[in-house]
Structures are given as C-alpha cells and as structure tokens.
Protein backbone atom coordinates (compact mmCIF):
# COMPACT_ATOMS: atom_id res chain seq x y z
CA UNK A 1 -31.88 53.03 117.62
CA UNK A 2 -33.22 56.66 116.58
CA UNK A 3 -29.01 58.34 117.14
CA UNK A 4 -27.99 55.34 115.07
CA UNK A 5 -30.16 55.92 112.57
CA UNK A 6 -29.52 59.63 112.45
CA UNK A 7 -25.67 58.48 112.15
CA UNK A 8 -25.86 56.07 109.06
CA UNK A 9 -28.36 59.27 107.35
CA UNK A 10 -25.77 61.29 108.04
CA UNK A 11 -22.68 59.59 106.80
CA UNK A 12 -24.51 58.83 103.83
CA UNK A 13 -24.82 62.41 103.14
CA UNK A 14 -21.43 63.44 103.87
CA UNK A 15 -20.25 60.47 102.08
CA UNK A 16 -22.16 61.75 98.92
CA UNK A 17 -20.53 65.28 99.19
CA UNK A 18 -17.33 64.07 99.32
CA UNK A 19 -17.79 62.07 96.41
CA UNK A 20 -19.29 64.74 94.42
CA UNK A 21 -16.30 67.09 95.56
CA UNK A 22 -13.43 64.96 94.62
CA UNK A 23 -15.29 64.33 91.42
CA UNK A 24 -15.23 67.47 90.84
CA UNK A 25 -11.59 68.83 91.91
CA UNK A 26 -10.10 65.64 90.58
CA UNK A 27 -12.13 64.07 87.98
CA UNK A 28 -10.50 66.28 85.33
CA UNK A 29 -7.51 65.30 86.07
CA UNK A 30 -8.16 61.33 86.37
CA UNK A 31 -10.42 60.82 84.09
CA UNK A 32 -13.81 61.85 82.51
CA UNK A 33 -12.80 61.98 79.35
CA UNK A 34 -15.91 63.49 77.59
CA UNK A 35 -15.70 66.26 79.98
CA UNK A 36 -12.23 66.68 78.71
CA UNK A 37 -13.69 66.42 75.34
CA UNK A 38 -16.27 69.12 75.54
CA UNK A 39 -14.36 71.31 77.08
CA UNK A 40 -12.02 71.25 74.20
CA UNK A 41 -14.75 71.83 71.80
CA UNK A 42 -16.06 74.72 73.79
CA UNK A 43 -12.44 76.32 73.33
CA UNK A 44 -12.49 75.58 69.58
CA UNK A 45 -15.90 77.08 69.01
CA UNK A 46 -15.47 80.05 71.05
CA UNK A 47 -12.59 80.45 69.04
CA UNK A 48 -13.95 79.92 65.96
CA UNK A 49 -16.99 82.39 66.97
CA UNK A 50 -14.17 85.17 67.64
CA UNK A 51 -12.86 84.71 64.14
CA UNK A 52 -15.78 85.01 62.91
CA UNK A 53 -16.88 88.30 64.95
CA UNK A 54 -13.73 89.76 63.98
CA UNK A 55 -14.19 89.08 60.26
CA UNK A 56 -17.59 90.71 60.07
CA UNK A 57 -15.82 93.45 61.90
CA UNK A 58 -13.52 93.90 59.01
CA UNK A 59 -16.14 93.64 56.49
CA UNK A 60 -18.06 96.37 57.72
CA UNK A 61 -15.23 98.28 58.39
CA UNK A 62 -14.28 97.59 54.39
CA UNK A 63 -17.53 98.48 53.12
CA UNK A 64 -18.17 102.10 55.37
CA UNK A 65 -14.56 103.03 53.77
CA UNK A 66 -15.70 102.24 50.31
CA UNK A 67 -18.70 104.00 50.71
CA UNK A 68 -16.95 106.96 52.25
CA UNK A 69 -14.70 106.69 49.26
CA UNK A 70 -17.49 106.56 46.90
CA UNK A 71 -19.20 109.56 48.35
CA UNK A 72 -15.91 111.49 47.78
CA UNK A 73 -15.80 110.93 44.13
CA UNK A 74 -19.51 111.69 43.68
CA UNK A 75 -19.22 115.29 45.22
C-alpha cells in the first residue's frame, strides 16, 4: 500500500509539471489570449517609453546648443 501510494504522489507531480510545461511552450501559441494581449502592450509601451527617451534627448541636446549659441553672442 505505502509503493502505491508513493506512485499516485508521484504521478501527480509529474503530471502537474507537464502541464505547467506545455502551458508554457504552447499556451502562446493555442491560446491565452490575455497573455497575448499584454505582451502586446508591453511592446507598445516600451516603445512608446523609447520615443519618449529619445525626445528628451533631443530637447536637451536643442537647448545646450542654444545656450552655447547664446554664450557666443554675449562674448
């Protein structure tokens, strides 16, 4: 009774794995469509994030030339 038991325990468990495996490996491509979802958004916002980092970029950029410029005309 105790090896049979220790069997079921133990095909529960590496019944569980395997689910959790496959659900991971193929779950994006069967289904789980909010995971789909998020990860789109998580493109689109990091996207959106590096158009914004490269904008401030430019700004600063745009203001230390004007205020090199302005420091030319002043001397």
């Amino acid at each position: 009774m105790k090896i049979e038991l220790l069997s079921f325990v133990f095909g529960i468990i590496i019944t569980l794995a395997t689910v959790v495996i496959f659900e991971r490996i193929y779950g994006k491509l069967f289904g789980n469509k909010r995971l789909r979802e998020l990860e789109r958004e998580i493109v689109r916002m990091r996207r959106i994030v590096q158009k914004k980092d490269e904008l401030i970029k430019k700004s600063l950029r745009d203001m230390k030339e004007k205020e090199e410029k302005y420091d030319e005309q002043d001397q």
